[in-house]
PDB file of N, CA and C in Angstrom:
ATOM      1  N   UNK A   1     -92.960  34.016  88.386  1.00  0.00           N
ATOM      2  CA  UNK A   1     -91.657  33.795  87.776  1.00  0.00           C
ATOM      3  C   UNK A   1     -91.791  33.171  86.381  1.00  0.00           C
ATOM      4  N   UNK A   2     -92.766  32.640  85.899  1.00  0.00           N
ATOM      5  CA  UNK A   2     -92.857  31.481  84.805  1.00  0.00           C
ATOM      6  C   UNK A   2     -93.138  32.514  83.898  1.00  0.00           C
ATOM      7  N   UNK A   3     -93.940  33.821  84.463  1.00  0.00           N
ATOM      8  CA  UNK A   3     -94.740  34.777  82.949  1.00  0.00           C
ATOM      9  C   UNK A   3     -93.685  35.694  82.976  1.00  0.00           C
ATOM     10  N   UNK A   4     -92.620  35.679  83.930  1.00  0.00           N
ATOM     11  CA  UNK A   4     -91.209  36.643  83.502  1.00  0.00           C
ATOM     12  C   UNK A   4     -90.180  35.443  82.929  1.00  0.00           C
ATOM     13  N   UNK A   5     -90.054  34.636  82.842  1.00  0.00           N
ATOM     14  CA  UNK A   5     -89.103  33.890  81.898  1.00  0.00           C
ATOM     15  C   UNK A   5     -89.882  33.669  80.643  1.00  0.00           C
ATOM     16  N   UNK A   6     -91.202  33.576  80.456  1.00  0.00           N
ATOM     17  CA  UNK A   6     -91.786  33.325  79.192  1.00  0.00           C
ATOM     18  C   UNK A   6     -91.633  34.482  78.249  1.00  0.00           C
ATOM     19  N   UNK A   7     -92.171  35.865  79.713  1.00  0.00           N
ATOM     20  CA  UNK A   7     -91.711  37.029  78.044  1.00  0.00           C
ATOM     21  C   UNK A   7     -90.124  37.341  78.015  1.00  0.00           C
ATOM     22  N   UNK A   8     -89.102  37.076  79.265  1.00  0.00           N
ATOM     23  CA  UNK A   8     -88.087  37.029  78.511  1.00  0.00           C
ATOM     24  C   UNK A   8     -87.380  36.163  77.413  1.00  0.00           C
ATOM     25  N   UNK A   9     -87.635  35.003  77.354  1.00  0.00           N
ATOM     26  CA  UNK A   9     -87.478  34.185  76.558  1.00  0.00           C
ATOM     27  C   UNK A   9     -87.922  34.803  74.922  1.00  0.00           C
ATOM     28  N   UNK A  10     -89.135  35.277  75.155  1.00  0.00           N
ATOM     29  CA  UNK A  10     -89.801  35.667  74.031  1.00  0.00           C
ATOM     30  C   UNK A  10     -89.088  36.733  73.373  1.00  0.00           C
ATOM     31  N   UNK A  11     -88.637  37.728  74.261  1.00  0.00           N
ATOM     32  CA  UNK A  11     -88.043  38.648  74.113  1.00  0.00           C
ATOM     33  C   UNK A  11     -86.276  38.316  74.100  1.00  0.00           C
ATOM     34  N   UNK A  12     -85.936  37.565  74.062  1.00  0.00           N
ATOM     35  CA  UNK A  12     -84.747  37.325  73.695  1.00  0.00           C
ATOM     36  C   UNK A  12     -85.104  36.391  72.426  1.00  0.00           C
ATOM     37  N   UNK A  13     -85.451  35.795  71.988  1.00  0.00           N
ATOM     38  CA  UNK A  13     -85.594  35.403  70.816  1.00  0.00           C
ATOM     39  C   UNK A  13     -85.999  36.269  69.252  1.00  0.00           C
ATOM     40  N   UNK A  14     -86.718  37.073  69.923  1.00  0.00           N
ATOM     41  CA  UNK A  14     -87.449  38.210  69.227  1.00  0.00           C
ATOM     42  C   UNK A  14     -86.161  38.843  68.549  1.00  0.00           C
ATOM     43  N   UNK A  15     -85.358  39.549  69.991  1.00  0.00           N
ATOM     44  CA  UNK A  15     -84.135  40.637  69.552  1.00  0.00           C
ATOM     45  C   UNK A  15     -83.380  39.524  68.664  1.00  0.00           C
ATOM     46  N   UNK A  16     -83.174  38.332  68.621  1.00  0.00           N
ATOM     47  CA  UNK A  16     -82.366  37.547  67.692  1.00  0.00           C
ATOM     48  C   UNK A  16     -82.797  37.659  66.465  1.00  0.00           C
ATOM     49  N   UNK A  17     -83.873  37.331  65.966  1.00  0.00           N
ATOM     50  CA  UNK A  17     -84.732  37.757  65.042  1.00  0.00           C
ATOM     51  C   UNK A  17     -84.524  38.695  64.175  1.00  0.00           C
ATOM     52  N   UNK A  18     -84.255  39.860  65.139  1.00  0.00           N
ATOM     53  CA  UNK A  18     -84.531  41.532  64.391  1.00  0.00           C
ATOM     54  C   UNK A  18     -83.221  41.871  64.321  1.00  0.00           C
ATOM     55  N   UNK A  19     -82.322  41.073  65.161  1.00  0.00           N
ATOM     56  CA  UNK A  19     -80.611  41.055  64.781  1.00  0.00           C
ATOM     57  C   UNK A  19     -80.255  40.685  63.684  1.00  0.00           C
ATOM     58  N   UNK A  20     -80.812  39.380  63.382  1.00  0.00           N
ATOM     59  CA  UNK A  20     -80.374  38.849  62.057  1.00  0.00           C
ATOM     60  C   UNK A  20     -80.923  39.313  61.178  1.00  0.00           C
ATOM     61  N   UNK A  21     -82.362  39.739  61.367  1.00  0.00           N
ATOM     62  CA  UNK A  21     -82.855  40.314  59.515  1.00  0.00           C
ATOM     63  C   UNK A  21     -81.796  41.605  59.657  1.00  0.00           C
ATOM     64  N   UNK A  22     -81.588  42.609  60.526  1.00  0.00           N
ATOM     65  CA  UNK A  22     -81.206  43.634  60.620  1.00  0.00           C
ATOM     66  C   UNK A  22     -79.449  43.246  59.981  1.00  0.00           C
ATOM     67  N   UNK A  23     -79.029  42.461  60.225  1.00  0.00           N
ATOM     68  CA  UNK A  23     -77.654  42.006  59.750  1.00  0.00           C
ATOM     69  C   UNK A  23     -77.160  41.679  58.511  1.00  0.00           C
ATOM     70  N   UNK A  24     -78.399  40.299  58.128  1.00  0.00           N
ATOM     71  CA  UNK A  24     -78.910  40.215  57.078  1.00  0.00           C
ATOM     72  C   UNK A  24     -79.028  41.197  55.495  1.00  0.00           C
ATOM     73  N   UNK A  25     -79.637  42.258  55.902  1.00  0.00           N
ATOM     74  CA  UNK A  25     -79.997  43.201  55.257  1.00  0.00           C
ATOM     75  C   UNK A  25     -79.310  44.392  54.987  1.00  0.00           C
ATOM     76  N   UNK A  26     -77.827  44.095  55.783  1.00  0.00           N
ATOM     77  CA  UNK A  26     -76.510  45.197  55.856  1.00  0.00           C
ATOM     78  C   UNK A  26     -75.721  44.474  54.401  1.00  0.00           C
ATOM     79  N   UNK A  27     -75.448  42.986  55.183  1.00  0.00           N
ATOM     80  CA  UNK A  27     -74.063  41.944  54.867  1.00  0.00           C
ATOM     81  C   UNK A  27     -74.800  40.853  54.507  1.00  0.00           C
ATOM     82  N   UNK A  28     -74.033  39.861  53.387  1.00  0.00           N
ATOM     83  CA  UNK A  28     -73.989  38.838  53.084  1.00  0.00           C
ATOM     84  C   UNK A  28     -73.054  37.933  53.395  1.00  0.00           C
ATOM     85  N   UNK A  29     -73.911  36.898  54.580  1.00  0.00           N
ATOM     86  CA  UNK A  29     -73.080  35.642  55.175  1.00  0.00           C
ATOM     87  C   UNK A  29     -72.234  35.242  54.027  1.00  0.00           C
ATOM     88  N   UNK A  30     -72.969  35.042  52.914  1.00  0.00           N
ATOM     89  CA  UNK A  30     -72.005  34.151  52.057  1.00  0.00           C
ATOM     90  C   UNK A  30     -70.880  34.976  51.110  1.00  0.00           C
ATOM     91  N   UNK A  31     -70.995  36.308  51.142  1.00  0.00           N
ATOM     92  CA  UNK A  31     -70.346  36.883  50.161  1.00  0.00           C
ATOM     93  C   UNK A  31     -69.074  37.215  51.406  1.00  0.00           C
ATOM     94  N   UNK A  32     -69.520  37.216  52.133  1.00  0.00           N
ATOM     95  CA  UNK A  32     -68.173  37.479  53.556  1.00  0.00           C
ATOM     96  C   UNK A  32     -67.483  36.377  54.168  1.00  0.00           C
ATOM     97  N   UNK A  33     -68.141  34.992  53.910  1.00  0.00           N
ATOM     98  CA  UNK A  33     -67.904  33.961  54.506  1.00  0.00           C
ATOM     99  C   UNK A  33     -66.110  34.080  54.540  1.00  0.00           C
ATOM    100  N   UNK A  34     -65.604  33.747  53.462  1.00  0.00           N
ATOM    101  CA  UNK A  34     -64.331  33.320  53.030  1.00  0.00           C
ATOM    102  C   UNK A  34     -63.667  34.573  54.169  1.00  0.00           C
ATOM    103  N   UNK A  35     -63.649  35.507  54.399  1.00  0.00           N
ATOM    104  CA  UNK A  35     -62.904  36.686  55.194  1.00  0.00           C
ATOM    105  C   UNK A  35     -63.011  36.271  56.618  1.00  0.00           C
ATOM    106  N   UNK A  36     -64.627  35.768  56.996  1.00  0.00           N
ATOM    107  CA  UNK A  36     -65.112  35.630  58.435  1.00  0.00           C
ATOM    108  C   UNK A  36     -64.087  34.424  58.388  1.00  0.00           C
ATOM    109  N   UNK A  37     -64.487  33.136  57.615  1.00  0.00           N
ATOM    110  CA  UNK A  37     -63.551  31.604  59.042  1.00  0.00           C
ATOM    111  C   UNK A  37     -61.918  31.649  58.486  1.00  0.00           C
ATOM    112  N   UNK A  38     -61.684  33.225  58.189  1.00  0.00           N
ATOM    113  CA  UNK A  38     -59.754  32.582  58.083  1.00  0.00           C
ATOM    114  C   UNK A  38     -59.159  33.207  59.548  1.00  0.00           C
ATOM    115  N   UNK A  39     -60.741  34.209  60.165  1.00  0.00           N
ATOM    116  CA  UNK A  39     -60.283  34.879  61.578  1.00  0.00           C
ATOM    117  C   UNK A  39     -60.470  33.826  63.004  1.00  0.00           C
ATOM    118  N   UNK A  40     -59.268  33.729  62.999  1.00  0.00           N
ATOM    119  CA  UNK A  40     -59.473  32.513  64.552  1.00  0.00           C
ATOM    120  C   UNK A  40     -60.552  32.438  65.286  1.00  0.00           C
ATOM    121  N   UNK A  41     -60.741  34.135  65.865  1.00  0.00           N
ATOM    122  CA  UNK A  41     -61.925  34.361  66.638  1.00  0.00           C
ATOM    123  C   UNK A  41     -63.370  33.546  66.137  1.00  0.00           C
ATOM    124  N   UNK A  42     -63.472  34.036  64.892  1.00  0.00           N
ATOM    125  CA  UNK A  42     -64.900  33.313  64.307  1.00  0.00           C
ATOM    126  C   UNK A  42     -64.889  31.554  64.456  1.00  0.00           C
ATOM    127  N   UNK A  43     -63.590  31.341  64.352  1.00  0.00           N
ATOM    128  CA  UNK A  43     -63.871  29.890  63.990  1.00  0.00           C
ATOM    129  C   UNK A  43     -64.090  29.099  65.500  1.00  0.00           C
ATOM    130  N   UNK A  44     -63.260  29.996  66.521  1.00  0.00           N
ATOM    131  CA  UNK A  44     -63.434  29.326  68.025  1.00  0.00           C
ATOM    132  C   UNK A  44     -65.250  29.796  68.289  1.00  0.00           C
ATOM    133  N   UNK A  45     -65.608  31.133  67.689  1.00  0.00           N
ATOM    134  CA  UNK A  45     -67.630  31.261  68.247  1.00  0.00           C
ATOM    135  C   UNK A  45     -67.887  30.152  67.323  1.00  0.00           C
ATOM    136  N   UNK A  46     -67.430  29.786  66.466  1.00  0.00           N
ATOM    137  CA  UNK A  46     -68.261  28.757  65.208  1.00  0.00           C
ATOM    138  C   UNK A  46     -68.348  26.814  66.411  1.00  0.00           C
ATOM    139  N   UNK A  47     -66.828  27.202  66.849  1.00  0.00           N
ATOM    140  CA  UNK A  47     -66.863  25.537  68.040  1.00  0.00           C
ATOM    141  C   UNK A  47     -67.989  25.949  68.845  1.00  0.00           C
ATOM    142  N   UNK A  48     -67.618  27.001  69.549  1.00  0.00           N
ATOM    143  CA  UNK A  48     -68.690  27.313  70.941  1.00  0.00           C
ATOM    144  C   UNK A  48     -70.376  27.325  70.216  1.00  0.00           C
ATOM    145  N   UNK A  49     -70.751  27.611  69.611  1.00  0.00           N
ATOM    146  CA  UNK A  49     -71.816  27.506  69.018  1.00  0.00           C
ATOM    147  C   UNK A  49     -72.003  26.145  69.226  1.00  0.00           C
ATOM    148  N   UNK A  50     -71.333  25.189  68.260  1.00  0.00           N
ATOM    149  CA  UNK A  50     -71.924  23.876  68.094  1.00  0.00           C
ATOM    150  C   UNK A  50     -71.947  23.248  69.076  1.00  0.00           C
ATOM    151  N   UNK A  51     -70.183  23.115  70.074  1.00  0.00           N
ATOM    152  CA  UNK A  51     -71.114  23.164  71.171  1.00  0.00           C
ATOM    153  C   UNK A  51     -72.087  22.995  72.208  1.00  0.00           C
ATOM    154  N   UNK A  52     -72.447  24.689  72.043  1.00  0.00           N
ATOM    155  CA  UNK A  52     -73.781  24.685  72.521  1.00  0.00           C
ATOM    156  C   UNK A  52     -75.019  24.270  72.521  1.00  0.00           C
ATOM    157  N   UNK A  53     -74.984  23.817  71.208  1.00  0.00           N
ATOM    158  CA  UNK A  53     -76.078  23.726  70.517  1.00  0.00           C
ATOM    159  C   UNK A  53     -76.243  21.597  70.858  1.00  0.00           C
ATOM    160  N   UNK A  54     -75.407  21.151  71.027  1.00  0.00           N
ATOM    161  CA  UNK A  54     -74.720  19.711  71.666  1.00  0.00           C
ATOM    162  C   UNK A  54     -75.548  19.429  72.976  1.00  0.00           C
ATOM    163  N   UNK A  55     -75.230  20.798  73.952  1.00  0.00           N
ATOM    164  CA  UNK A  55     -75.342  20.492  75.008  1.00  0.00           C
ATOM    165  C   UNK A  55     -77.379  21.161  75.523  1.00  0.00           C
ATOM    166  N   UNK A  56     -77.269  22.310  74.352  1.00  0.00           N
ATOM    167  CA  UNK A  56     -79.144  22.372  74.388  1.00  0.00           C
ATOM    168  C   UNK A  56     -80.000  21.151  73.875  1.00  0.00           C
ATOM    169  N   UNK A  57     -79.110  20.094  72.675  1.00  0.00           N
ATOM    170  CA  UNK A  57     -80.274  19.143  71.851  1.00  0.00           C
ATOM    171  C   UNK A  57     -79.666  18.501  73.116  1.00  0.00           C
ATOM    172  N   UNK A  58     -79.042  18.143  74.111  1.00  0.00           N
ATOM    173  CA  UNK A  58     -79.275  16.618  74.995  1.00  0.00           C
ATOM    174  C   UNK A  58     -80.347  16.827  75.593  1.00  0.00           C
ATOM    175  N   UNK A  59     -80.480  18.298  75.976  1.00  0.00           N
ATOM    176  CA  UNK A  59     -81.813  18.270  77.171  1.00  0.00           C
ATOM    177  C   UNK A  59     -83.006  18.555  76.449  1.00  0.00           C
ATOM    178  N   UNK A  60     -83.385  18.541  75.124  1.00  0.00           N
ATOM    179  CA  UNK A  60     -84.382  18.556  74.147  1.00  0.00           C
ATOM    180  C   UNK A  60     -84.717  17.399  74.043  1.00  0.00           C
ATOM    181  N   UNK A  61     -83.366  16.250  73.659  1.00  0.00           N
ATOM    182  CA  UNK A  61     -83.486  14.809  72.759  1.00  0.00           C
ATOM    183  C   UNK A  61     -84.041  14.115  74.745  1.00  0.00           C
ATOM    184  N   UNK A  62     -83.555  14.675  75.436  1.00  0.00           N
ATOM    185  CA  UNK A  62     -84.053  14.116  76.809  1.00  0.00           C
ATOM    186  C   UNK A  62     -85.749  14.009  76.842  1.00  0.00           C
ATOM    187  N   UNK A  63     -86.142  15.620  76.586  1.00  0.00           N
ATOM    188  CA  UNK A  63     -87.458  15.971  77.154  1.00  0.00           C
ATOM    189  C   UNK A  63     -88.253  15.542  75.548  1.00  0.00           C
ATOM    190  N   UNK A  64     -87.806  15.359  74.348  1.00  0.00           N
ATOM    191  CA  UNK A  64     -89.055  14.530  73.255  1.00  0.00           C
ATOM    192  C   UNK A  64     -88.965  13.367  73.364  1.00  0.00           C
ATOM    193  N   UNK A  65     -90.116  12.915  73.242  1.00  0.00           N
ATOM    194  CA  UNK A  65     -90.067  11.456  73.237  1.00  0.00           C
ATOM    195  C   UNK A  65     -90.322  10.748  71.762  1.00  0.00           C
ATOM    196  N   UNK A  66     -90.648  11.538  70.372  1.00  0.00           N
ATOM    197  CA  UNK A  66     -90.313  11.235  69.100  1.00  0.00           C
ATOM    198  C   UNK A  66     -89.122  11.248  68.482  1.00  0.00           C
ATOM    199  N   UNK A  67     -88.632  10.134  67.680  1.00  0.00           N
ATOM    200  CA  UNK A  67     -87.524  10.771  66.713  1.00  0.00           C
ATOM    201  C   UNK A  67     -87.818  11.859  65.913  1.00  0.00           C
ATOM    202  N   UNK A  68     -89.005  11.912  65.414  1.00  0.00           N
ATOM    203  CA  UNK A  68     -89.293  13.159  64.565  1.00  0.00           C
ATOM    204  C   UNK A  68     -88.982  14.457  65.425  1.00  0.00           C
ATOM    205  N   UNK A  69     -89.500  14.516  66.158  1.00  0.00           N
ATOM    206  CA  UNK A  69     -89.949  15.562  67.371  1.00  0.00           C
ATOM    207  C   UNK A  69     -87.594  16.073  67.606  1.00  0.00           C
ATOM    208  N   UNK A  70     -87.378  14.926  68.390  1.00  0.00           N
ATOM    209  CA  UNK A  70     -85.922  15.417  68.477  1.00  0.00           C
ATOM    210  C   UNK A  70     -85.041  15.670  66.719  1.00  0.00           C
ATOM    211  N   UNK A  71     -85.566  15.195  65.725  1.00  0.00           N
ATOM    212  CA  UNK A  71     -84.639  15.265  64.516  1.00  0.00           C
ATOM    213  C   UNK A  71     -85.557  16.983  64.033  1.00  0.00           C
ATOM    214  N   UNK A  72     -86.306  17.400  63.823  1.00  0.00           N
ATOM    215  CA  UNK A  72     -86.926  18.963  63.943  1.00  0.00           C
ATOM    216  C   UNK A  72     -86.361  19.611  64.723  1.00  0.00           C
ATOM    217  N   UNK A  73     -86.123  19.828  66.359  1.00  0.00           N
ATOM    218  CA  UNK A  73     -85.543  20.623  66.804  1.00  0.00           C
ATOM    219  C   UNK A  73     -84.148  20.706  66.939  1.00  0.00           C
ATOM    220  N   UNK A  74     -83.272  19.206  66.133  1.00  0.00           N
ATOM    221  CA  UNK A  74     -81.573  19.627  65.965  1.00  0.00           C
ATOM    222  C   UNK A  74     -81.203  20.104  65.088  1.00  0.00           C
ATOM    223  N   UNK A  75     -82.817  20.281  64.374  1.00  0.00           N
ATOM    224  CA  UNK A  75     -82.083  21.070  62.456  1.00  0.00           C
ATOM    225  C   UNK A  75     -82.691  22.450  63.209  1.00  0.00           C
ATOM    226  N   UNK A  76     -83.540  22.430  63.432  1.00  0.00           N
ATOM    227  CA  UNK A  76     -83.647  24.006  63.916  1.00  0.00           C
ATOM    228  C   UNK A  76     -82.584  24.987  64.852  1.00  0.00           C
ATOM    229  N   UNK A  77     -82.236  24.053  65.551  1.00  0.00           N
ATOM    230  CA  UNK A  77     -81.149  24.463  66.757  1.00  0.00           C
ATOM    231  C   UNK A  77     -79.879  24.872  65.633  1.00  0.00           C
ATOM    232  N   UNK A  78     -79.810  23.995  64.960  1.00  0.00           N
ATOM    233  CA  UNK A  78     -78.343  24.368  64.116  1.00  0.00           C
ATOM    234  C   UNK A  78     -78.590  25.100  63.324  1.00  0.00           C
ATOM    235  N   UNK A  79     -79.448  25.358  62.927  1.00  0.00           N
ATOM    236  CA  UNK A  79     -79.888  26.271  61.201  1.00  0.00           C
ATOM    237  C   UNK A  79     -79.994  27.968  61.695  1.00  0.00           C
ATOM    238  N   UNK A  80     -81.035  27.766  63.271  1.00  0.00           N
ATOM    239  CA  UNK A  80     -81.466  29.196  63.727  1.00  0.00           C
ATOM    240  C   UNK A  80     -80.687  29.502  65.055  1.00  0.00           C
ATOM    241  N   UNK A  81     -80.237  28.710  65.528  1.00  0.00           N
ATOM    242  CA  UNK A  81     -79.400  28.459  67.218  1.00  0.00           C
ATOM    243  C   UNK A  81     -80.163  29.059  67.748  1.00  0.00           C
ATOM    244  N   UNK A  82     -80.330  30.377  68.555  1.00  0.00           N
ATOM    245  CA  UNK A  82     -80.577  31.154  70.344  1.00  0.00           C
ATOM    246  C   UNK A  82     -82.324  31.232  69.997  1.00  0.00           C
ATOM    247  N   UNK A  83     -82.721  31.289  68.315  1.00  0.00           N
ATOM    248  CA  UNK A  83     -84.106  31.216  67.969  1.00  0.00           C
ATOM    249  C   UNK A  83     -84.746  29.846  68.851  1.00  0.00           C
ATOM    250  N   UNK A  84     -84.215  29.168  68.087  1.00  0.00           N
ATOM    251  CA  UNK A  84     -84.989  28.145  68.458  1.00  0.00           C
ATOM    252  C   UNK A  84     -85.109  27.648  69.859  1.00  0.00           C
ATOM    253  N   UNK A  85     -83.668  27.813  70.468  1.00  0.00           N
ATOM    254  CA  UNK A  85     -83.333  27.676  72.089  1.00  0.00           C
ATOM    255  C   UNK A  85     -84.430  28.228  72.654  1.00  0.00           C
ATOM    256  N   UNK A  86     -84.682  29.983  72.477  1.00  0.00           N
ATOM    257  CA  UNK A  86     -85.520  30.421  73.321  1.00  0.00           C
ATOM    258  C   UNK A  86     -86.746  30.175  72.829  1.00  0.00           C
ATOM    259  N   UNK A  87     -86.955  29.848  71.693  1.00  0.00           N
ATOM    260  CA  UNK A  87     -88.553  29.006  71.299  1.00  0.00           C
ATOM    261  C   UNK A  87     -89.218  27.866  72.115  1.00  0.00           C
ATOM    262  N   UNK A  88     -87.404  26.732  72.360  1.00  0.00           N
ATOM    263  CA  UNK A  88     -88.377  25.933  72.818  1.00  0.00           C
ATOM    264  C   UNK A  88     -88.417  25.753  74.599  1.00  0.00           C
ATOM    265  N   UNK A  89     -87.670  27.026  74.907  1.00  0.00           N
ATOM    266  CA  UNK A  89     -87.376  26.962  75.944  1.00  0.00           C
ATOM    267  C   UNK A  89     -89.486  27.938  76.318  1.00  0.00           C
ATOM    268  N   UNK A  90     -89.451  28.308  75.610  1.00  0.00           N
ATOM    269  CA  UNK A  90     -91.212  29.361  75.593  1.00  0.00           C
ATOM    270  C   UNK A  90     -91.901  28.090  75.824  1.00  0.00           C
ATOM    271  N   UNK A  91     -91.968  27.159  74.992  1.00  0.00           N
ATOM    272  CA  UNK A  91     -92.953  26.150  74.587  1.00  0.00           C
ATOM    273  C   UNK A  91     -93.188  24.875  75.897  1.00  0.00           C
ATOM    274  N   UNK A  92     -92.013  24.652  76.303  1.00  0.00           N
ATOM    275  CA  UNK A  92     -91.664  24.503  77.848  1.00  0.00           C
ATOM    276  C   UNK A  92     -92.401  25.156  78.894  1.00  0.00           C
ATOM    277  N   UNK A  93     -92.115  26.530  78.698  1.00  0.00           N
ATOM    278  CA  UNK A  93     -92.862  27.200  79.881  1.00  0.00           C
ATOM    279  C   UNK A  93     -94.286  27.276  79.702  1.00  0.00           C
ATOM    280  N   UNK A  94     -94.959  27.506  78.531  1.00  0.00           N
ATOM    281  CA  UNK A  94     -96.381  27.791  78.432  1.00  0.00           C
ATOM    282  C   UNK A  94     -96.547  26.374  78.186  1.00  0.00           C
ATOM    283  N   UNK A  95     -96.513  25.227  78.203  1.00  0.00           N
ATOM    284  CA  UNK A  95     -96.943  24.104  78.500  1.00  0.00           C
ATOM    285  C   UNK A  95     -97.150  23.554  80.145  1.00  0.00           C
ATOM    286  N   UNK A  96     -96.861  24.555  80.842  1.00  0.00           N
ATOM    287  CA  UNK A  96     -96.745  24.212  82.130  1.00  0.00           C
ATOM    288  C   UNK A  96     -97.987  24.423  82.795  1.00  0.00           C
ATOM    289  N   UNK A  97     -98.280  23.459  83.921  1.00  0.00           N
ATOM    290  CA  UNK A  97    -100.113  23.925  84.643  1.00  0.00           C
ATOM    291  C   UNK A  97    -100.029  24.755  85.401  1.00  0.00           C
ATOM    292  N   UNK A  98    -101.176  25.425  85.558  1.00  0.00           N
ATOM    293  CA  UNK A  98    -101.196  26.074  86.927  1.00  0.00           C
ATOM    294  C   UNK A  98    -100.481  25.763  88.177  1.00  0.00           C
ATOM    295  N   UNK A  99     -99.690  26.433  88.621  1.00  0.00           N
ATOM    296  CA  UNK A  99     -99.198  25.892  90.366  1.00  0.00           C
ATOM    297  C   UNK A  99     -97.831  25.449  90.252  1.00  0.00           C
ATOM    298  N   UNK A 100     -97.765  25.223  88.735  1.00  0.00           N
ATOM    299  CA  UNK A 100     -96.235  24.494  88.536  1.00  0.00           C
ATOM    300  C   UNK A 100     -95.318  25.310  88.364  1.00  0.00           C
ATOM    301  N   UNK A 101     -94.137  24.882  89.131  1.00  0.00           N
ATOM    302  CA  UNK A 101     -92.943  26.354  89.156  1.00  0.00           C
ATOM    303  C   UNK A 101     -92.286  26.034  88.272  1.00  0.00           C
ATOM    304  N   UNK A 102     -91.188  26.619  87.423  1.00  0.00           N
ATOM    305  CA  UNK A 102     -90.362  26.831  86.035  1.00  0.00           C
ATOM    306  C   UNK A 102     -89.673  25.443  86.327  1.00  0.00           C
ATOM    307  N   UNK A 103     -89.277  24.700  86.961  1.00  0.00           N
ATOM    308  CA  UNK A 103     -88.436  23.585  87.431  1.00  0.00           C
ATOM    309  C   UNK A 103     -89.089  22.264  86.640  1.00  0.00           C
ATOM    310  N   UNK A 104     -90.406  22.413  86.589  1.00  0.00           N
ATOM    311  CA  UNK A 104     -91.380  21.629  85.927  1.00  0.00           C
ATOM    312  C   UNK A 104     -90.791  21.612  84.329  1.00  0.00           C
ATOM    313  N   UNK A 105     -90.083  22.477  83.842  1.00  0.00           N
ATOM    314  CA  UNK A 105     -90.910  22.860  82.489  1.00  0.00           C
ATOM    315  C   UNK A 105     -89.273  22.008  82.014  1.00  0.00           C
ATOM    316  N   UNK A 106     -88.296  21.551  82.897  1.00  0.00           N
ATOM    317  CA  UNK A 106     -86.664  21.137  83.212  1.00  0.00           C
ATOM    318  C   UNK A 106     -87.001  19.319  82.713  1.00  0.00           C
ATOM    319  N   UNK A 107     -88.346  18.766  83.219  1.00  0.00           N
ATOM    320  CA  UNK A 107     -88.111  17.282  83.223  1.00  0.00           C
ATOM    321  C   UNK A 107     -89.343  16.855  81.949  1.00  0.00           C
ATOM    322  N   UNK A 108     -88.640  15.520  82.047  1.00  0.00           N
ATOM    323  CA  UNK A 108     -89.952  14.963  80.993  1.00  0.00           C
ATOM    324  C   UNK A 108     -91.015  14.564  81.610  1.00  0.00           C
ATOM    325  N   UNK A 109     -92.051  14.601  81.153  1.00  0.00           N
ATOM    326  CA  UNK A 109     -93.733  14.540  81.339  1.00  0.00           C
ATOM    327  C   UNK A 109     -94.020  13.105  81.072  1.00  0.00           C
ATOM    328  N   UNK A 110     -94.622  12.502  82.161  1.00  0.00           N
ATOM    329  CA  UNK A 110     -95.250  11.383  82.119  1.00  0.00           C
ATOM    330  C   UNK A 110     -95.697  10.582  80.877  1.00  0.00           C
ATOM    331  N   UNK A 111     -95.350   9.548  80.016  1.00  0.00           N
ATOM    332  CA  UNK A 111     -96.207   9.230  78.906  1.00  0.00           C
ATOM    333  C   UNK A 111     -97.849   9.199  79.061  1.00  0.00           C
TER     334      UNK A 111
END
């Protein structure tokens, strides 16, 4: 189960990736901005985003035990969002030992 959540993870981060350059490379966030937040819709995904992104850094700022360590992954979380989620949700799993089930990869690690 751990090497099928690792390459999905991987693989959902990936397609984010190739979404955004692919998006990227159509449209300009900033030359569209002003059109995108006067549409309600955008501005309620713009709450749900943050959010989300609220409720992924508690269980990040939970599982680092640096300020550096948690102040890196809330600029990343906000700058790249589902990137970084499923990054560090990877980094989680392939940090895990042998024998240890995905539940492991959920708590913080012994100092």
């Amino acid at each position: 189960m751990v090497t099928f959540l690792k390459y999905f993870m991987a693989g959902l981060g990936l397609f984010m990736l190739y979404t955004t350059i692919e998006t990227s490379l159509e449209s300009s966030l900033v030359a569209e901005w002003p059109s995108l937040i006067s549409i309600p819709w955008m501005q309620a995904t713009l709450i749900d985003f943050y959010i989300n992104i609220a409720v992924i850094f508690a269980w990040v700022a939970y599982k680092e035990r640096s300020l550096g360590g948690k102040l890196l992954w809330l600029v990343l979380l906000i700058t790249t969002g589902s990137m970084a989620a499923t990054a560090y949700v990877f980094i989680q799993l392939h940090r895990l030992k042998p024998g240890e089930g995905w539940e492991q990869a959920l708590l913080r690690r012994p100092a």
